[in-house]
C-alpha atoms as a PDB file:
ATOM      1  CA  UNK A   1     130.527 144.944 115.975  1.00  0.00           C
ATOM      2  CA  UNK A   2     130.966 144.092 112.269  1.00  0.00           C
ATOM      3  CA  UNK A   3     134.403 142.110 113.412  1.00  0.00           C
ATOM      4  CA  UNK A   4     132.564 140.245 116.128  1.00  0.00           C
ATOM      5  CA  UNK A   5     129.785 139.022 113.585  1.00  0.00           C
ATOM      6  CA  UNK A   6     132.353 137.799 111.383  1.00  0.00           C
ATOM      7  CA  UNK A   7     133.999 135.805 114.249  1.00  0.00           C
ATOM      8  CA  UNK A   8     130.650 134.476 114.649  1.00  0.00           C
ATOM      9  CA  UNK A   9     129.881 133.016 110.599  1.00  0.00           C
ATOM     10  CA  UNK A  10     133.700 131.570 110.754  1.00  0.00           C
ATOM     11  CA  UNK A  11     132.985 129.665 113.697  1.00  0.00           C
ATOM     12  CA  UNK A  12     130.168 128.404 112.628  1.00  0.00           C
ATOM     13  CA  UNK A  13     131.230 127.357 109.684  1.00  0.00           C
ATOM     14  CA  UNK A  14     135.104 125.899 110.647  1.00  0.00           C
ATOM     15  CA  UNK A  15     133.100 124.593 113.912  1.00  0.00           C
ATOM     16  CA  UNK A  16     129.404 122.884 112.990  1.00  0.00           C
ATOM     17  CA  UNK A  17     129.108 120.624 115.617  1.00  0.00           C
ATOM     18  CA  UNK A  18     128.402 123.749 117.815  1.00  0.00           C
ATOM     19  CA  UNK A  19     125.426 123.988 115.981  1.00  0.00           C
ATOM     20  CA  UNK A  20     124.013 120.183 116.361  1.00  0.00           C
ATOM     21  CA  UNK A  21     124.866 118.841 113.181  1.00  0.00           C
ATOM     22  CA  UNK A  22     127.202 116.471 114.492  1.00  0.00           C
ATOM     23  CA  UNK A  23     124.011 114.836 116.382  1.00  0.00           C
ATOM     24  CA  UNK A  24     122.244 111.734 114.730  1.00  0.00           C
ATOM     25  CA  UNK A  25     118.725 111.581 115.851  1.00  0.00           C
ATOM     26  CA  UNK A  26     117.844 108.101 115.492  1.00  0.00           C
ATOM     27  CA  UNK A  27     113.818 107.288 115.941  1.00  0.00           C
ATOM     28  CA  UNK A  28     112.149 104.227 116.839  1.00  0.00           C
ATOM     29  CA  UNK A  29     108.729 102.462 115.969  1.00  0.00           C
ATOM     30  CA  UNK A  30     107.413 102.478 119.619  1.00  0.00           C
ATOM     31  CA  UNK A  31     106.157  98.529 119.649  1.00  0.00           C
ATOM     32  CA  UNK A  32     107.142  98.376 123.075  1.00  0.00           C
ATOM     33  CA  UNK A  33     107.155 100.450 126.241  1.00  0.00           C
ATOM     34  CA  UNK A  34     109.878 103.104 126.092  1.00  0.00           C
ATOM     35  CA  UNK A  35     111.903 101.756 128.958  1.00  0.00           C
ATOM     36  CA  UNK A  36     112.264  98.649 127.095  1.00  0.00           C
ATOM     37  CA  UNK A  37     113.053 100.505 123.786  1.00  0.00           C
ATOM     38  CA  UNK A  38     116.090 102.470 125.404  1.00  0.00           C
ATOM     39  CA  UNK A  39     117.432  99.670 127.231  1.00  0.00           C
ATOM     40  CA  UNK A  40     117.323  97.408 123.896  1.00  0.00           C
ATOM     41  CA  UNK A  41     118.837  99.954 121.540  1.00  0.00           C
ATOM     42  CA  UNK A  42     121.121 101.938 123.752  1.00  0.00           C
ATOM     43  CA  UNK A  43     124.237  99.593 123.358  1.00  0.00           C
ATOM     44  CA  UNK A  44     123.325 100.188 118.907  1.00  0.00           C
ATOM     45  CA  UNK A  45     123.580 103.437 119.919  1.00  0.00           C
ATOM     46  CA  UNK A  46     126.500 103.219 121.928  1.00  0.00           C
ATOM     47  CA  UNK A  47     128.117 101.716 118.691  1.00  0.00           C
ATOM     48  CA  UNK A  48     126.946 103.990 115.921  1.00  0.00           C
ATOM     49  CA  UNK A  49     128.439 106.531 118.057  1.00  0.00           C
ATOM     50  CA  UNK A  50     131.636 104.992 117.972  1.00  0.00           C
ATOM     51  CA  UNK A  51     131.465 104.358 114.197  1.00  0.00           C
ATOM     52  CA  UNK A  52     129.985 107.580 113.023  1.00  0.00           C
ATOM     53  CA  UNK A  53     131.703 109.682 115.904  1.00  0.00           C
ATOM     54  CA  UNK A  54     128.787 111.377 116.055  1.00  0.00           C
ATOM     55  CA  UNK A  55     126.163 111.311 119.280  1.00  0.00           C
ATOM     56  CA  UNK A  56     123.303 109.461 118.689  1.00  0.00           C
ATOM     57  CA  UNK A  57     120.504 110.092 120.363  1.00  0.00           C
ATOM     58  CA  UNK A  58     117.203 107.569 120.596  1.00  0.00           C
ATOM     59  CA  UNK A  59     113.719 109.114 120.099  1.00  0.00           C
ATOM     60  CA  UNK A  60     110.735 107.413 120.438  1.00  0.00           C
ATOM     61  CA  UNK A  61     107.496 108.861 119.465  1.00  0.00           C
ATOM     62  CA  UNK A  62     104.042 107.618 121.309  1.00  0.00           C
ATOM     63  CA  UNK A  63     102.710 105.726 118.536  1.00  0.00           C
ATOM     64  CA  UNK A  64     102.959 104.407 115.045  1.00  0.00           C
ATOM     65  CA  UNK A  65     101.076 107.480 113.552  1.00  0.00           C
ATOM     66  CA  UNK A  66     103.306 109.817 115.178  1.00  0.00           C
ATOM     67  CA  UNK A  67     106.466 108.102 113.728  1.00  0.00           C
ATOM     68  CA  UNK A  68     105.254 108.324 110.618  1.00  0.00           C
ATOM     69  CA  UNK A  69     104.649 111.694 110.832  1.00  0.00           C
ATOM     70  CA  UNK A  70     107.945 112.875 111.919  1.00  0.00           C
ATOM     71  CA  UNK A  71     109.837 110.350 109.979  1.00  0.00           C
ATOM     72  CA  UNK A  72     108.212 111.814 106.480  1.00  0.00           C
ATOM     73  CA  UNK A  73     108.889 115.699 108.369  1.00  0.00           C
ATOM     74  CA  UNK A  74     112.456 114.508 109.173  1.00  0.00           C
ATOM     75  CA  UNK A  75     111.942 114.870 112.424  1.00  0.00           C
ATOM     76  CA  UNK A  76     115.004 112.466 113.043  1.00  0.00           C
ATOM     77  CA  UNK A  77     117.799 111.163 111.380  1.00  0.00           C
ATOM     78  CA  UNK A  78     117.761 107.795 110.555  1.00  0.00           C
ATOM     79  CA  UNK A  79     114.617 105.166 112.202  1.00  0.00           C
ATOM     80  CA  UNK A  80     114.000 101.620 112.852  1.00  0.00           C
ATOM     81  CA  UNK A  81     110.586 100.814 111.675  1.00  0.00           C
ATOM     82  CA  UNK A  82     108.666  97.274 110.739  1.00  0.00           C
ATOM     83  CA  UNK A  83     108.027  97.124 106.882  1.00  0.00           C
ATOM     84  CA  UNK A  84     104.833  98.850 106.081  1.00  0.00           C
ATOM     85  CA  UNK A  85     105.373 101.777 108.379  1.00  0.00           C
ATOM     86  CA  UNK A  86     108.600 102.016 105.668  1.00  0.00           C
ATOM     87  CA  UNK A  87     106.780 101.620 102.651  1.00  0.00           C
ATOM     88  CA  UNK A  88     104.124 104.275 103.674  1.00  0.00           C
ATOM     89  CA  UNK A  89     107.266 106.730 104.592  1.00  0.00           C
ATOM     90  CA  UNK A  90     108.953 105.643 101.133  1.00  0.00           C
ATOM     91  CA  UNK A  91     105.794 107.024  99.619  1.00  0.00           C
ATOM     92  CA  UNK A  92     105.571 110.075 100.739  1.00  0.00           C
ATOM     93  CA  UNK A  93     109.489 110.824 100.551  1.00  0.00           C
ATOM     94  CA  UNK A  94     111.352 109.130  97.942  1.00  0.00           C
ATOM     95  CA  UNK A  95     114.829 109.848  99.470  1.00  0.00           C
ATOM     96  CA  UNK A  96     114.224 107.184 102.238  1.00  0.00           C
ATOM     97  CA  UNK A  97     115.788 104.693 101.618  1.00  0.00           C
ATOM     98  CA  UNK A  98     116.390 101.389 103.233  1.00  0.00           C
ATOM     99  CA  UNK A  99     120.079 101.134 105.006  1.00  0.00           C
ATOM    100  CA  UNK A 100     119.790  97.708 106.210  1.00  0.00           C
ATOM    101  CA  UNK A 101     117.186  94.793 107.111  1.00  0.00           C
ATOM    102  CA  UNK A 102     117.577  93.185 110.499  1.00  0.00           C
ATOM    103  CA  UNK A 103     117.869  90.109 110.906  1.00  0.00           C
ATOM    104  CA  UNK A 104     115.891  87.838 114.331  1.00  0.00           C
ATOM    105  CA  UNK A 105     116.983  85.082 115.660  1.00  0.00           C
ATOM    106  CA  UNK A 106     115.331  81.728 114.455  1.00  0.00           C
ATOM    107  CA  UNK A 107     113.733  83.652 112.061  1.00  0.00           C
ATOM    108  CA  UNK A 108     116.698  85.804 109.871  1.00  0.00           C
ATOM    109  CA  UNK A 109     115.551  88.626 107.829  1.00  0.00           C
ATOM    110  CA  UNK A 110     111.890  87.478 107.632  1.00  0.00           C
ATOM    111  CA  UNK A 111     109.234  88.374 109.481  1.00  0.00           C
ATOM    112  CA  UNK A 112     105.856  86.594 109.801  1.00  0.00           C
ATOM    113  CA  UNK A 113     102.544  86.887 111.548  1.00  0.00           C
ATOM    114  CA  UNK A 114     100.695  84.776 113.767  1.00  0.00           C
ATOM    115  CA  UNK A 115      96.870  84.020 114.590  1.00  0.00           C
ATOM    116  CA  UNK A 116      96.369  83.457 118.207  1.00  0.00           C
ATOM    117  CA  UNK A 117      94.115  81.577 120.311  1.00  0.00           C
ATOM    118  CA  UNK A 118      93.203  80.316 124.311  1.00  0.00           C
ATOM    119  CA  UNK A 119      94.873  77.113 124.324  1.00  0.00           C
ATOM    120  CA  UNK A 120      91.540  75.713 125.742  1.00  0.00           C
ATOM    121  CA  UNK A 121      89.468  77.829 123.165  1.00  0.00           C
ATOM    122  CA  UNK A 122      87.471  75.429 120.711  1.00  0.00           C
ATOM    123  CA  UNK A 123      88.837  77.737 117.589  1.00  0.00           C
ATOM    124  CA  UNK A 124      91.116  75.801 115.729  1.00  0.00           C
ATOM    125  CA  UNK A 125      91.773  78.126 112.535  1.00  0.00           C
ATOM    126  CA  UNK A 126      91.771  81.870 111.856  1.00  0.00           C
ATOM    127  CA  UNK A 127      89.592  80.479 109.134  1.00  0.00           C
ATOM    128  CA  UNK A 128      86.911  80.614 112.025  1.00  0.00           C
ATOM    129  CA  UNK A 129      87.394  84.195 112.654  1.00  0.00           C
ATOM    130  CA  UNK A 130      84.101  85.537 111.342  1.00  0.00           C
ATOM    131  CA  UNK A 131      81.471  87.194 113.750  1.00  0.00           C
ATOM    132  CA  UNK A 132      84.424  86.684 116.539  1.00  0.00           C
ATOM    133  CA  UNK A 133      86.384  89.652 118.609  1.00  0.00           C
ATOM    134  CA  UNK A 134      89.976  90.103 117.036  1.00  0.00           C
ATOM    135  CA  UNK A 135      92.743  92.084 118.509  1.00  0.00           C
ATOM    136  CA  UNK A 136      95.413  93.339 116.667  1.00  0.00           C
ATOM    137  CA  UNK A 137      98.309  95.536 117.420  1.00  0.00           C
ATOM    138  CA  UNK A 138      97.982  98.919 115.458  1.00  0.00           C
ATOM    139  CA  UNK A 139      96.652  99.321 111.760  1.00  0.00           C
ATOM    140  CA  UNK A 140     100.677 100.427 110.771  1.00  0.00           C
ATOM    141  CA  UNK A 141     101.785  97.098 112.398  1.00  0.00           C
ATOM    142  CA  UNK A 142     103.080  95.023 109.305  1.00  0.00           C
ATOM    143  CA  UNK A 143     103.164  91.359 111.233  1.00  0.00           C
ATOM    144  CA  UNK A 144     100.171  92.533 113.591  1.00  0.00           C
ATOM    145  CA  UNK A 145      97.441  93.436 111.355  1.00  0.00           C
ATOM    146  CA  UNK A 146      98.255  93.888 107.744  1.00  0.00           C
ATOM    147  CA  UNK A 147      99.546  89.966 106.893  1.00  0.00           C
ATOM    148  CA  UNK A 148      96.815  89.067 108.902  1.00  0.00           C
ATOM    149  CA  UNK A 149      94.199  91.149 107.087  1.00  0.00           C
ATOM    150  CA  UNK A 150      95.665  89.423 103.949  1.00  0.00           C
ATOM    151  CA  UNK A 151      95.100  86.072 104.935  1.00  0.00           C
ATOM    152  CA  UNK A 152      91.914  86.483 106.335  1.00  0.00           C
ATOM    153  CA  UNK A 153      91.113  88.077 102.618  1.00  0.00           C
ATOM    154  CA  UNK A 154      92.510  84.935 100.961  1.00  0.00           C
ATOM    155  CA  UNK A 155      89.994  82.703 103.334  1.00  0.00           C
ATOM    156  CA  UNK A 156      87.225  85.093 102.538  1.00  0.00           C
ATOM    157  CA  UNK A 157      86.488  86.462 105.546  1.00  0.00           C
ATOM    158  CA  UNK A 158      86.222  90.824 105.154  1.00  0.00           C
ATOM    159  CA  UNK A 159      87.013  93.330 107.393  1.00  0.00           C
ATOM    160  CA  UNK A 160      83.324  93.625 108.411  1.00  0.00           C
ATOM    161  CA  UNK A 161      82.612  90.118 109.090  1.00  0.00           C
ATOM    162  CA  UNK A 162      85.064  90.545 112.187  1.00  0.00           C
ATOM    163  CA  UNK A 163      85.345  93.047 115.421  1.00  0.00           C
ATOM    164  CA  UNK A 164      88.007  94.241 114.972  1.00  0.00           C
ATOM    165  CA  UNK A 165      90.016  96.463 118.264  1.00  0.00           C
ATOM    166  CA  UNK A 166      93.571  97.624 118.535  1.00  0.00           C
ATOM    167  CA  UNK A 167      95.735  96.755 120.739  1.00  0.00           C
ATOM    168  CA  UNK A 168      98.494  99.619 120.801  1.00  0.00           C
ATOM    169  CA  UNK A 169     101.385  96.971 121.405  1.00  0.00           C
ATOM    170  CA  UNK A 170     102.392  93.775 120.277  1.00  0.00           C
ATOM    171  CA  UNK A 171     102.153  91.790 123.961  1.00  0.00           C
ATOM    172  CA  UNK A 172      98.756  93.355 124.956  1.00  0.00           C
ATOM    173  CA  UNK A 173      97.408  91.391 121.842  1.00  0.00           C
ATOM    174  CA  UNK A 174      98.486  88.284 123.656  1.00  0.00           C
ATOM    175  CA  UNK A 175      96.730  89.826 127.270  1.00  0.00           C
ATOM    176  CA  UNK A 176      93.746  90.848 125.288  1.00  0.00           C
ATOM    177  CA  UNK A 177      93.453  86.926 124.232  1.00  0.00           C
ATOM    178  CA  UNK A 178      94.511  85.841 127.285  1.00  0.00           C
ATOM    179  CA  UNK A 179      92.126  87.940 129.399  1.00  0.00           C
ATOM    180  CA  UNK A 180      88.955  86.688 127.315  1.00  0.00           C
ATOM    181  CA  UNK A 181      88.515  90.341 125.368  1.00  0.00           C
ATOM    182  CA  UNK A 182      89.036  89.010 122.663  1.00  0.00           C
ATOM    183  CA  UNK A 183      88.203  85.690 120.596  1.00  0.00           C
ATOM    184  CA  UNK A 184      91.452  85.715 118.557  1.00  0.00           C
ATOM    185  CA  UNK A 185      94.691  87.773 118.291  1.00  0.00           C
ATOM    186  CA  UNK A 186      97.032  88.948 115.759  1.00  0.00           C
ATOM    187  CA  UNK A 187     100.741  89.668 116.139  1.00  0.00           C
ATOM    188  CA  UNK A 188     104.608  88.831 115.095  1.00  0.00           C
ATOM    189  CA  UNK A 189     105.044  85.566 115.890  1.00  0.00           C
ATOM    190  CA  UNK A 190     108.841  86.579 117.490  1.00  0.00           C
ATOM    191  CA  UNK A 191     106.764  88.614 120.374  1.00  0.00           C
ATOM    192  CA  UNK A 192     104.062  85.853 120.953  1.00  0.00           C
ATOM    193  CA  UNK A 193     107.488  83.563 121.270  1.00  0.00           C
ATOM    194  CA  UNK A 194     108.780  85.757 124.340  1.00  0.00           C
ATOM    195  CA  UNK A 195     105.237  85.936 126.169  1.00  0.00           C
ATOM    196  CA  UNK A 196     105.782  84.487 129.834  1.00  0.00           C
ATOM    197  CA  UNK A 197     102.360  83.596 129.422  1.00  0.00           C
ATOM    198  CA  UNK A 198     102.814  81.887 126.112  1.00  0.00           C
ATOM    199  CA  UNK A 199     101.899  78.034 127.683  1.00  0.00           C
ATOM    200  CA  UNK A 200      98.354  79.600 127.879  1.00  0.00           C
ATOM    201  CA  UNK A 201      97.849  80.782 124.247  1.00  0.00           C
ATOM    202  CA  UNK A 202      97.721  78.174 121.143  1.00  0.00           C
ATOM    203  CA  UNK A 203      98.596  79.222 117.440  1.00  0.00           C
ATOM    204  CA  UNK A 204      95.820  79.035 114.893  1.00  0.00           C
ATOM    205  CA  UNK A 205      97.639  80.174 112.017  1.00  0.00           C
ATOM    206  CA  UNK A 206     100.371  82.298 110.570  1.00  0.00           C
ATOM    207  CA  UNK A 207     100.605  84.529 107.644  1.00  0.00           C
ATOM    208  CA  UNK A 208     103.507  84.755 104.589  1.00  0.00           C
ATOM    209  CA  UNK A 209     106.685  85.732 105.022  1.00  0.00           C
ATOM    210  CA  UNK A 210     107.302  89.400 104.633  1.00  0.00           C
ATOM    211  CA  UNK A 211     110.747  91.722 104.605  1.00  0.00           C
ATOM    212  CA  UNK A 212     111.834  92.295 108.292  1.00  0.00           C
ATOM    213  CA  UNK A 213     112.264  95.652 109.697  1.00  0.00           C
ATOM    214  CA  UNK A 214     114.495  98.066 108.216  1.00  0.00           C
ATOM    215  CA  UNK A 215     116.622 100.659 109.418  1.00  0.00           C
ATOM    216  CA  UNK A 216     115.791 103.328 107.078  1.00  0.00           C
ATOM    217  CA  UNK A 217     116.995 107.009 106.122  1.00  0.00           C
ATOM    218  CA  UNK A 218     115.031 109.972 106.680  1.00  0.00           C
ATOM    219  CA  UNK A 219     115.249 113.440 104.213  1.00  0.00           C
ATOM    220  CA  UNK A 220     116.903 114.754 107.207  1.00  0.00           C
ATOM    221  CA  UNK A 221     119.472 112.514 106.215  1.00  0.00           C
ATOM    222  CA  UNK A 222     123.353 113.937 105.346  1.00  0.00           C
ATOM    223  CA  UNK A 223     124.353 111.267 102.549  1.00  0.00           C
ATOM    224  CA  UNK A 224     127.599 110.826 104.020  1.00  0.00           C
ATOM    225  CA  UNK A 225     126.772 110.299 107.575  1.00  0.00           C
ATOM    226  CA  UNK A 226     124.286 107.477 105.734  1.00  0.00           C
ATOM    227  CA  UNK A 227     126.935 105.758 104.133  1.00  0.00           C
ATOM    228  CA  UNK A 228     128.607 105.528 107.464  1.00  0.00           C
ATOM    229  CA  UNK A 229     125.735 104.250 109.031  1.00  0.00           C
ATOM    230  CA  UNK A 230     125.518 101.391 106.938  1.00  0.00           C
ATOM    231  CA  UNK A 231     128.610 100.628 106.794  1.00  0.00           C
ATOM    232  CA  UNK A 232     128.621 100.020 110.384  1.00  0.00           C
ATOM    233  CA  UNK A 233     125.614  98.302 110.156  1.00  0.00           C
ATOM    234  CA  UNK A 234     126.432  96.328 107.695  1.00  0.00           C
ATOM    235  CA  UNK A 235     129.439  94.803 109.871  1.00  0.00           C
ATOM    236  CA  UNK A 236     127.380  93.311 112.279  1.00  0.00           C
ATOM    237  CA  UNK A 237     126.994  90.332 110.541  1.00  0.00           C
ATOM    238  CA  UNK A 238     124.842  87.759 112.122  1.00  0.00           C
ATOM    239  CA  UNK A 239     126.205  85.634 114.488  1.00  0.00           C
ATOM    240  CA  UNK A 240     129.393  87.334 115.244  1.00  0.00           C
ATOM    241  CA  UNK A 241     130.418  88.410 118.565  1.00  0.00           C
ATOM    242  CA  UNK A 242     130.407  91.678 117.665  1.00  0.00           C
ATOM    243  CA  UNK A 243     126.927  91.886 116.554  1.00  0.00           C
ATOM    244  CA  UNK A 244     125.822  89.621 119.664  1.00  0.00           C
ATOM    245  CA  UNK A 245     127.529  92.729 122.139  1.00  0.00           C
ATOM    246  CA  UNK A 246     125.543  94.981 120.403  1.00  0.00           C
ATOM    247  CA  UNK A 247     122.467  93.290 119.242  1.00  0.00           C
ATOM    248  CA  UNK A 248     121.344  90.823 121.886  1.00  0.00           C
ATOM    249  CA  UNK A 249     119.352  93.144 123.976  1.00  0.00           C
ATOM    250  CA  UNK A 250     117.325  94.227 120.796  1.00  0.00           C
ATOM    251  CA  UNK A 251     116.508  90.589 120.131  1.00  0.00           C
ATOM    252  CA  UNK A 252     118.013  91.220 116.878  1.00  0.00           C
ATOM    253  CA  UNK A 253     121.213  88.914 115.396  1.00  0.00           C
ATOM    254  CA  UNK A 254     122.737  90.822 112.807  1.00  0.00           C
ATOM    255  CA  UNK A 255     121.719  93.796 109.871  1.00  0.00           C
ATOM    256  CA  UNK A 256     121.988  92.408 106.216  1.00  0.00           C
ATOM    257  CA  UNK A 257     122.596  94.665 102.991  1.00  0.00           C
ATOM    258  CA  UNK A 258     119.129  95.389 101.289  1.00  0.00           C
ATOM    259  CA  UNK A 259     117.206  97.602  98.955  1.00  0.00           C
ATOM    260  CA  UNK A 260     113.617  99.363  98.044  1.00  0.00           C
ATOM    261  CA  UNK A 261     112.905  96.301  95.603  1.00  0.00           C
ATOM    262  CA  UNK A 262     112.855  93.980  98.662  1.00  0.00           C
ATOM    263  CA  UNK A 263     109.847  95.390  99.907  1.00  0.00           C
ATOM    264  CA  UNK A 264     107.032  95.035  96.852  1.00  0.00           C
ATOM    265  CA  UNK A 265     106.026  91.792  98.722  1.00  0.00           C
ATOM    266  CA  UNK A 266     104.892  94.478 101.810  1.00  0.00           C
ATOM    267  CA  UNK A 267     103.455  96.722  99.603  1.00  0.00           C
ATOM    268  CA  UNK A 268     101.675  93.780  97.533  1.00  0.00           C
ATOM    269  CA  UNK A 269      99.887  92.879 100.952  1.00  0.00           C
ATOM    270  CA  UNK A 270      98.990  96.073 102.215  1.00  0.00           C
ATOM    271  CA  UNK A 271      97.496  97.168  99.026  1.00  0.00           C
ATOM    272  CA  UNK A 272      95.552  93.538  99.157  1.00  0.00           C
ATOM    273  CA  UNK A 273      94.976  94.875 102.583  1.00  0.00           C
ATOM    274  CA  UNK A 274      93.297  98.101 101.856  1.00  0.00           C
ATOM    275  CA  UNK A 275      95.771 100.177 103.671  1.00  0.00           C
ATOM    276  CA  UNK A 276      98.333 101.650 100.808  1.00  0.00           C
END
């Protein structure tokens, strides 16, 4: 008995992977359906695999409060999360750490807000907003409702001089608008660009330029499988062919090197904000 235990503790230890550490759990900010999540991020996936010779596996949480959550709990390995869901997790865990900042077509490694309108609506300015419905996506969305709250401070318009409702995700923000629930929308201005019913929405303004998302450690994180990760992040420079194979589905063009200090800006608004 003693002889078959000790078979036991050396195969675990000479062989790990039996146990699941060879696994990289890698979690996503659920902006979008989960259908559309796994088709966009599979082929990263696919090459972090490759890289890290690990398996990767996505996970997707139902909302932006649950990613939190298990992103601070290490509930995965390594997420991909817009900037203030990052700065809240960087709070609460100080080993996060940023890997790499994506980087958008037409728009690099910034990412900005827009105020939305019905083309035919008489609104002409967010500036107009007050005693008007407003959607927004989610209060963790950085380029949905937190840049927006921050301009709307800087006009002088408060939280309570608007109605204020929540989307959940990015494109219902343009449907809410669309569908006359509500006055005047809020979102990232790269999702209002890939509306098919853009032609029937106007822009009314857009906020500063914040940090775009970051793919970010966890405190599950091993430090060597993170230095792999970036690595291979870090060599799909934007517009390459490599990092068009792997990136186009995700709408993204590339990953560039970056660090804590490139969020203050995000944590400057959402303080302004209210919500850090």
């Amino acid at each position: 008995m003693r002889k078959l235990f000790l078979i036991g503790v050396m195969a675990f230890i000479l062989f790990p992977a039996v146990a699941g550490s060879s696994e990289i759990r890698f979690g996503l900010l659920p902006r979008l359906p989960e259908k559309e999540l796994v088709s966009m991020f599979t082929p990263l996936a696919k090459y972090l695999e490759k890289e890290t010779g690990s398996k990767v596996t996505l996970v997707i949480p139902k909302d932006f409060d649950t990613y939190t959550k298990q992103a601070i709990a290490g509930d995965f390995d390594i997420g991909f999360t817009n900037p203030f869901i990052y700065v809240k997790i960087r709070k609460a865990v100080s080993q996060t750490e940023p890997l790499a900042l994506a980087a958008e077509p037409g728009v690099g490694a910034k990412l900005k807000g827009v105020f939305i309108a019905l083309k035919e609506s008489p609104l002409k300015s967010f500036k107009e907003a007050k005693g008007k419905k407003v959607s927004f996506v989610d209060p963790g969305s950085a380029a949905g409702y937190i840049a927006q709250m921050l301009e709307l401070q800087k006009a002088g318009i408060k939280k309570e001089d608007i109605q204020i409702s929540f989307a959940g995700k990015p494109p219902k923000v343009g449907e809410a608008v669309r569908d006359g629930k509500a006055d005047l929308g809020g979102l990232p201005e790269s999702v209002f660009k890939r509306l098919n019913f853009e032609y029937m929405l106007k822009v009314v303004g857009k906020t500063e330029d914040l940090p775009n998302w970051a793919l970010h450690s966890t405190v599950k994180t091993n430090p060597a499988a993170a230095a792999k990760i970036r690595e291979a992040l870090l060599k799909l420079k934007p517009k390459t062919a490599e990092a068009d194979r792997v990136l186009q589905e995700a709408n993204l063009e590339g990953f560039l090197a970056t660090s804590d200090k490139d969020f203050d800006l995000m944590r400057k608004a959402a303080e302004a904000a209210g919500v850090y």
